[in-house]
Protein backbone atom coordinates (compact mmCIF):
# COMPACT_ATOMS: atom_id res chain seq x y z
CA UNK A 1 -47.91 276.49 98.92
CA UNK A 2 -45.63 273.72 99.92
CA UNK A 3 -45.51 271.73 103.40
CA UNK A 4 -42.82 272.55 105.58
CA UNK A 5 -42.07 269.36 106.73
CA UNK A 6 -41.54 268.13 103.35
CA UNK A 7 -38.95 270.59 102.62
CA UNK A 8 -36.67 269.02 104.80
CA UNK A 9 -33.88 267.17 102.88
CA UNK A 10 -33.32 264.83 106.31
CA UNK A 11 -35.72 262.58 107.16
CA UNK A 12 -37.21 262.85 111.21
CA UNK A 13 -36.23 260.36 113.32
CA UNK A 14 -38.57 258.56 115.90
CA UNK A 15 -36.20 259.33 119.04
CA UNK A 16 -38.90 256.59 121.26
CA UNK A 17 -36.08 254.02 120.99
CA UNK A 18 -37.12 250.60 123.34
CA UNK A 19 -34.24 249.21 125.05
CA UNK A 20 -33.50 245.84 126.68
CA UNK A 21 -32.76 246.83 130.44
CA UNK A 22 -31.73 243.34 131.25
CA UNK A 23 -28.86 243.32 128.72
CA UNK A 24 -28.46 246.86 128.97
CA UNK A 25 -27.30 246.51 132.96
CA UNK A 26 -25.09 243.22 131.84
CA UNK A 27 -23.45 245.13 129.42
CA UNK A 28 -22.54 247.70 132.37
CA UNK A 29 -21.56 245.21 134.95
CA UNK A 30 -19.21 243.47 132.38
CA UNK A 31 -17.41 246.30 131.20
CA UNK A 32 -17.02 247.74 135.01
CA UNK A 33 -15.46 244.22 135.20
CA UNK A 34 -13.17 245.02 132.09
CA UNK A 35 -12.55 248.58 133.40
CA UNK A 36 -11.63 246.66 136.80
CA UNK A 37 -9.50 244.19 135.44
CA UNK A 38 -7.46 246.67 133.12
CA UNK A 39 -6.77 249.25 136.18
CA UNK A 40 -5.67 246.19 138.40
CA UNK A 41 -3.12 244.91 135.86
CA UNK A 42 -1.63 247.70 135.76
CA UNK A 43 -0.55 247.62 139.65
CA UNK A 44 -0.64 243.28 140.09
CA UNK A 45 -0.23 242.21 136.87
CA UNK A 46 -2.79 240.39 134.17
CA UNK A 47 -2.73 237.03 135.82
CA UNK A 48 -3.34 238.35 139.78
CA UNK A 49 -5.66 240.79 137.94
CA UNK A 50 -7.90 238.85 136.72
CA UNK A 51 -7.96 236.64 139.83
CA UNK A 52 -8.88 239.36 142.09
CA UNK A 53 -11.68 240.28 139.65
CA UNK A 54 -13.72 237.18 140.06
CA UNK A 55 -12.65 236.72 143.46
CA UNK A 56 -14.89 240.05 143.87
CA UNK A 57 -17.74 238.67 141.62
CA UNK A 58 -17.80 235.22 143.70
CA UNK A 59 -18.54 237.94 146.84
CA UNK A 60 -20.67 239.54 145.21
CA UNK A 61 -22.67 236.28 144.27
CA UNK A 62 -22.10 234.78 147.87
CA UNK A 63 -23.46 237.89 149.15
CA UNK A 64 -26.43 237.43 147.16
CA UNK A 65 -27.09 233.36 147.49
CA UNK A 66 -26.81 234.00 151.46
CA UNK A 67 -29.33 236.37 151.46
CA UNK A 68 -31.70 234.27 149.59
CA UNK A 69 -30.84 231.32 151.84
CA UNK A 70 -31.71 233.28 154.70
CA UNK A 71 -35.18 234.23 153.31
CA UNK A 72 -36.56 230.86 152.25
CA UNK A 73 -34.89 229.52 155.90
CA UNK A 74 -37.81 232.51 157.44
């Protein structure tokens, strides 16, 4: 008698895939940035747009460079 796994004419595939969960969350915050960007220039135009977009990042960044400022200053 034959195996039945070798009757198979499709070959399993190992679904244990790694991932890089660094690049994986930059690839998310970059295209919420495009998705961002492309509602905006819509309503304010490309230029304004695109302003307002980093604008929000430089917050975002501030936000996160003041709190580490006032950790070290502890």
């Amino acid at each position: 008698m034959a195996d039945q796994d070798n009757l198979s004419f499709v070959k399993k595939i190992d679904e244990s895939v790694s991932t890089d969960y660094v690049a994986d969350l930059k690839s998310g915050i970059f295209n919420l940035f495009v998705t961002l960007y492309q509602h905006l220039s819509i309503e304010i135009g490309p230029k304004n747009s695109i302003l307002y977009c980093t604008e929000y990042l430089s917050e975002i960044i501030q936000t996160f460079t003041d709190i580490i400022e006032n950790k070290t200053q502890e």
